[in-house]
N, C-alpha and C. Protein backbone atom coordinates (compact mmCIF):
# COMPACT_ATOMS: atom_id res chain seq x y z
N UNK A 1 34.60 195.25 322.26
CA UNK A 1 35.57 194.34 321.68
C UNK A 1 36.62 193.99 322.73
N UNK A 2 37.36 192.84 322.84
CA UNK A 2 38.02 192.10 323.88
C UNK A 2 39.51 192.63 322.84
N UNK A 3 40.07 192.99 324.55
CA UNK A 3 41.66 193.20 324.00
C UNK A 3 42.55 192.41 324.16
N UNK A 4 41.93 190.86 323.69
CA UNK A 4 42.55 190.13 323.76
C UNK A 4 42.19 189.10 322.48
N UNK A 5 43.54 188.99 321.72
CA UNK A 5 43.18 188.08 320.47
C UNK A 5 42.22 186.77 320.61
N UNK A 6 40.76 186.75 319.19
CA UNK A 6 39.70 185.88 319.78
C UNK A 6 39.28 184.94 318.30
N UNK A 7 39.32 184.35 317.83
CA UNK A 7 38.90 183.63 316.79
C UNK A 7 37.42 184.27 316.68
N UNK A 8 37.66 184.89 315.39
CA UNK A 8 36.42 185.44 314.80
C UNK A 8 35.34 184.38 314.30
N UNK A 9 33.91 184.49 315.20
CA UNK A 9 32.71 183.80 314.84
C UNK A 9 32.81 182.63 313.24
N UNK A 10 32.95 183.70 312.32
CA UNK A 10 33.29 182.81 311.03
C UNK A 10 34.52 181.73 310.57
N UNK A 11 35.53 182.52 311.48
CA UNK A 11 36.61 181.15 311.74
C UNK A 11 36.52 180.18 312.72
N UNK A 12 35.54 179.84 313.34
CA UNK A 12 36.15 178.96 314.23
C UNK A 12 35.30 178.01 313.30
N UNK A 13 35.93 176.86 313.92
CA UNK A 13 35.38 175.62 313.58
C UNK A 13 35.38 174.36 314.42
N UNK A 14 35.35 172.91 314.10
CA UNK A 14 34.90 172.24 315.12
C UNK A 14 34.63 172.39 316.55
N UNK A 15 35.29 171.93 317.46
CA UNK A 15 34.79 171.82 318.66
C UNK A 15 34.89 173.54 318.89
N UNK A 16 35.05 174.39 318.73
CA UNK A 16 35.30 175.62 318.95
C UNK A 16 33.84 176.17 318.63
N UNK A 17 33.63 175.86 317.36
CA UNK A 17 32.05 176.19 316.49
C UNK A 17 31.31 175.97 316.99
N UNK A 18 31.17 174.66 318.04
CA UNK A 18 30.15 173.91 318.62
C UNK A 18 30.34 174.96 320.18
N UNK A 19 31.05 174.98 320.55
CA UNK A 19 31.06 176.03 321.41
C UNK A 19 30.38 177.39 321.56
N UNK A 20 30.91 178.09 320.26
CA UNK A 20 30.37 179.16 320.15
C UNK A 20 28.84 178.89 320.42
N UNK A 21 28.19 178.54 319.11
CA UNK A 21 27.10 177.59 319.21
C UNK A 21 26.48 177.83 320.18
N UNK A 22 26.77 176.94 321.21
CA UNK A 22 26.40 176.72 322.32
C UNK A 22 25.99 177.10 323.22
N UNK A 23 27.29 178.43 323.74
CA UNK A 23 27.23 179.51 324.18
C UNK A 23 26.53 180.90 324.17
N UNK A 24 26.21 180.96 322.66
CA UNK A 24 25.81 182.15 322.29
C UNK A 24 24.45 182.25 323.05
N UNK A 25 23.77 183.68 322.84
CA UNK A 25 22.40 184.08 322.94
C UNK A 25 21.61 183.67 322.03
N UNK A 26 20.43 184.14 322.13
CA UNK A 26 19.48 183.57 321.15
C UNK A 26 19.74 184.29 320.10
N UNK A 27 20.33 185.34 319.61
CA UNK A 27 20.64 186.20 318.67
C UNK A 27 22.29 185.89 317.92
N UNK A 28 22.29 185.05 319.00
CA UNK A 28 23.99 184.60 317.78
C UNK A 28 25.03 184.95 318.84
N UNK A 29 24.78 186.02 319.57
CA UNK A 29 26.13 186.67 320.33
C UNK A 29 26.57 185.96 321.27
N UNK A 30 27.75 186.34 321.64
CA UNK A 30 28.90 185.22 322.16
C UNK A 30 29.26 186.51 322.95
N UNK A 31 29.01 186.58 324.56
CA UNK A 31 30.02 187.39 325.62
C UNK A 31 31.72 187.47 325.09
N UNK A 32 32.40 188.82 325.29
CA UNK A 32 33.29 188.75 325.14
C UNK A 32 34.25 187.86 325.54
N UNK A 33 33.75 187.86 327.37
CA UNK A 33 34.49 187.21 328.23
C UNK A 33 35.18 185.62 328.25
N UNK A 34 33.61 185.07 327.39
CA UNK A 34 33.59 183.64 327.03
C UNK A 34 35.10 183.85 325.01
N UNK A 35 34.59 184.89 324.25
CA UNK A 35 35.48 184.37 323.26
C UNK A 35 36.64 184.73 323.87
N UNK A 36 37.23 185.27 324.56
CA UNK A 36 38.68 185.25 324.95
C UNK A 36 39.52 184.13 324.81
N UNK A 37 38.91 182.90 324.98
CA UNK A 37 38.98 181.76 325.29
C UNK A 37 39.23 181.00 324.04
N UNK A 38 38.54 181.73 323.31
CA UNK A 38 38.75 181.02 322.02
C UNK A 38 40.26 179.82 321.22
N UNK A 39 41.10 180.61 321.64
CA UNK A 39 42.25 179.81 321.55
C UNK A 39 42.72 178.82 322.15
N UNK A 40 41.87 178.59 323.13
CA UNK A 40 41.92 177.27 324.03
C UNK A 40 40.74 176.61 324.21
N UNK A 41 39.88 176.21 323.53
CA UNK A 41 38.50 176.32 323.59
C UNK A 41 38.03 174.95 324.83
N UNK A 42 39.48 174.22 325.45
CA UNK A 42 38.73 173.58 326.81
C UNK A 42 38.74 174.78 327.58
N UNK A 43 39.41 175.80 327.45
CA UNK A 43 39.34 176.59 328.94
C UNK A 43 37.76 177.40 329.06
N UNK A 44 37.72 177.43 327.61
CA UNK A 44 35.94 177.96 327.23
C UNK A 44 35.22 177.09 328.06
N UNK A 45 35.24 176.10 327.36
CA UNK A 45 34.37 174.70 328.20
C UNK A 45 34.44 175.00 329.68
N UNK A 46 35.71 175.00 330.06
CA UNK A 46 35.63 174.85 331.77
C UNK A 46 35.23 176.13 332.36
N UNK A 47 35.62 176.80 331.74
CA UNK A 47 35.13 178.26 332.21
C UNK A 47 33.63 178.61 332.37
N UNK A 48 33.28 177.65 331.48
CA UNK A 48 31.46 177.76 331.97
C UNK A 48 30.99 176.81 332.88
N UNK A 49 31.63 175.70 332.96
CA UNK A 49 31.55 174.83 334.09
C UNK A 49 31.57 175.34 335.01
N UNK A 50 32.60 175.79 335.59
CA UNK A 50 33.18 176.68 336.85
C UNK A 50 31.87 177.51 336.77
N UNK A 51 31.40 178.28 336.03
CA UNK A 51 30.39 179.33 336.54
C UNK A 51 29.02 179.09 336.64
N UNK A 52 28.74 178.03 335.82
CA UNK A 52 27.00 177.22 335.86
C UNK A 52 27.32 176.41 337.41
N UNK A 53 28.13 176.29 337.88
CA UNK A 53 28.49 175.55 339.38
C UNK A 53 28.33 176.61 340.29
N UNK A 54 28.75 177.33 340.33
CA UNK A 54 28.98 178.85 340.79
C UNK A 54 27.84 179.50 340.95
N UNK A 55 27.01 179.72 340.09
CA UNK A 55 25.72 180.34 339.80
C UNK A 55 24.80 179.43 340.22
N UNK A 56 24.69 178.49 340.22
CA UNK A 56 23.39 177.38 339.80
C UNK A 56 23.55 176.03 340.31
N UNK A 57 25.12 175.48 341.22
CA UNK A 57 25.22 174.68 342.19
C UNK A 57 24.38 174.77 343.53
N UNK A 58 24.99 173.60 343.97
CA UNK A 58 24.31 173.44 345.62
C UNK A 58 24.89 174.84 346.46
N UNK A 59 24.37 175.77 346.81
CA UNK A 59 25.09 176.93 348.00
C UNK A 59 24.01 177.04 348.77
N UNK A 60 24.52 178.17 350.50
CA UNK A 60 23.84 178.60 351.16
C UNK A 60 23.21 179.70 350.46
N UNK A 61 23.57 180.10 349.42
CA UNK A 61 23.09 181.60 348.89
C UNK A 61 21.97 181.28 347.71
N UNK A 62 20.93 182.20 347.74
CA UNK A 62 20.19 181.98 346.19
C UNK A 62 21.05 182.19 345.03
N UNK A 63 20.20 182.23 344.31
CA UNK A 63 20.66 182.85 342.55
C UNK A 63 20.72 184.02 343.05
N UNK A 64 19.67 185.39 343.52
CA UNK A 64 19.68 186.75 343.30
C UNK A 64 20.84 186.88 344.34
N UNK A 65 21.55 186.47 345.60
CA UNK A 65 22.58 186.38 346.35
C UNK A 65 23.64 186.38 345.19
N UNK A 66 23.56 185.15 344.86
CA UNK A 66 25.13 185.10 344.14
C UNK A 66 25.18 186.56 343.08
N UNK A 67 23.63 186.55 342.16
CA UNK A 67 23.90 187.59 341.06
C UNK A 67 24.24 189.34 341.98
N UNK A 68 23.67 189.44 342.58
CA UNK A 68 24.08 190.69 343.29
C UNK A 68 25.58 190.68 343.96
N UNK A 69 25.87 189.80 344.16
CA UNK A 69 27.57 189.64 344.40
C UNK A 69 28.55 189.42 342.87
N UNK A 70 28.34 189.13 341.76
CA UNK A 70 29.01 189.50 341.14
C UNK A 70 28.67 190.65 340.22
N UNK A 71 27.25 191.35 340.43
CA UNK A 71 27.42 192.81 340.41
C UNK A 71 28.10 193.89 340.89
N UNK A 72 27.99 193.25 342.39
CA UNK A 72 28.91 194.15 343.10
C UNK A 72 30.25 193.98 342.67
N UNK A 73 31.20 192.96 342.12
CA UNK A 73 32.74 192.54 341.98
C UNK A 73 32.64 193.42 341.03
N UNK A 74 31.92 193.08 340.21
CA UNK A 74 31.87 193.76 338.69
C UNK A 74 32.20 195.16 338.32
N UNK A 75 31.43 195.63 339.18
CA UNK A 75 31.41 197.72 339.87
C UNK A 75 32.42 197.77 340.60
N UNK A 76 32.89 196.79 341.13
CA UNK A 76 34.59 196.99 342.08
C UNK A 76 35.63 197.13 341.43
N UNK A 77 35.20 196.19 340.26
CA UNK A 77 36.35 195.76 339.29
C UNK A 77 36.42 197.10 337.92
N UNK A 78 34.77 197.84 338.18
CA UNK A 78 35.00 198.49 336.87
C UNK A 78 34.90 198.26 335.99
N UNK A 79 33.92 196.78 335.55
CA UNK A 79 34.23 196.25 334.80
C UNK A 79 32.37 196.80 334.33
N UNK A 80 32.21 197.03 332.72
CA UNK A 80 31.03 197.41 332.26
C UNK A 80 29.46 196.47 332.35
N UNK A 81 30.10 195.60 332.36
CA UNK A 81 29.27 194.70 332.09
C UNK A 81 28.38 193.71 333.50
């Protein structure tokens, strides 16, 4: 759970809903990281922009490059996920 206040799945609605939506897995679930966002739901939007660019733009690096570098941040950061 995010320790940070998140509009619960059943409350959100329009463009927020469509978000979730969107976002989710094939099972419904929504990354924490992404509902954080919830209360601003362009920063949701851009926040995946920024990272489908990031991940999956033009770079010198592959996909398994980039994904092993934010594994590594991730384990730097401590962060579980």
């Amino acid at each position: 759970m995010a320790w940070i206040p998140y509009v619960p799945d059943e409350d959100a609605s329009g463009l927020l809903s469509r978000l979730y939506e969107s976002y989710s897995d094939s099972n419904g679930v929504l990354d924490h990281i992404l509902k954080i966002h919830s209360l601003n739901p362009r920063s949701m939007r851009d926040h995946m922009e920024l990272y489908s660019h990031l991940m999956r733009g033009p770079s010198p690096l592959s996909r398994v490059q980039r994904e092993m570098i934010a594994v590594a941040v991730s384990v730097a950061n401590d962060c579980f996920y």
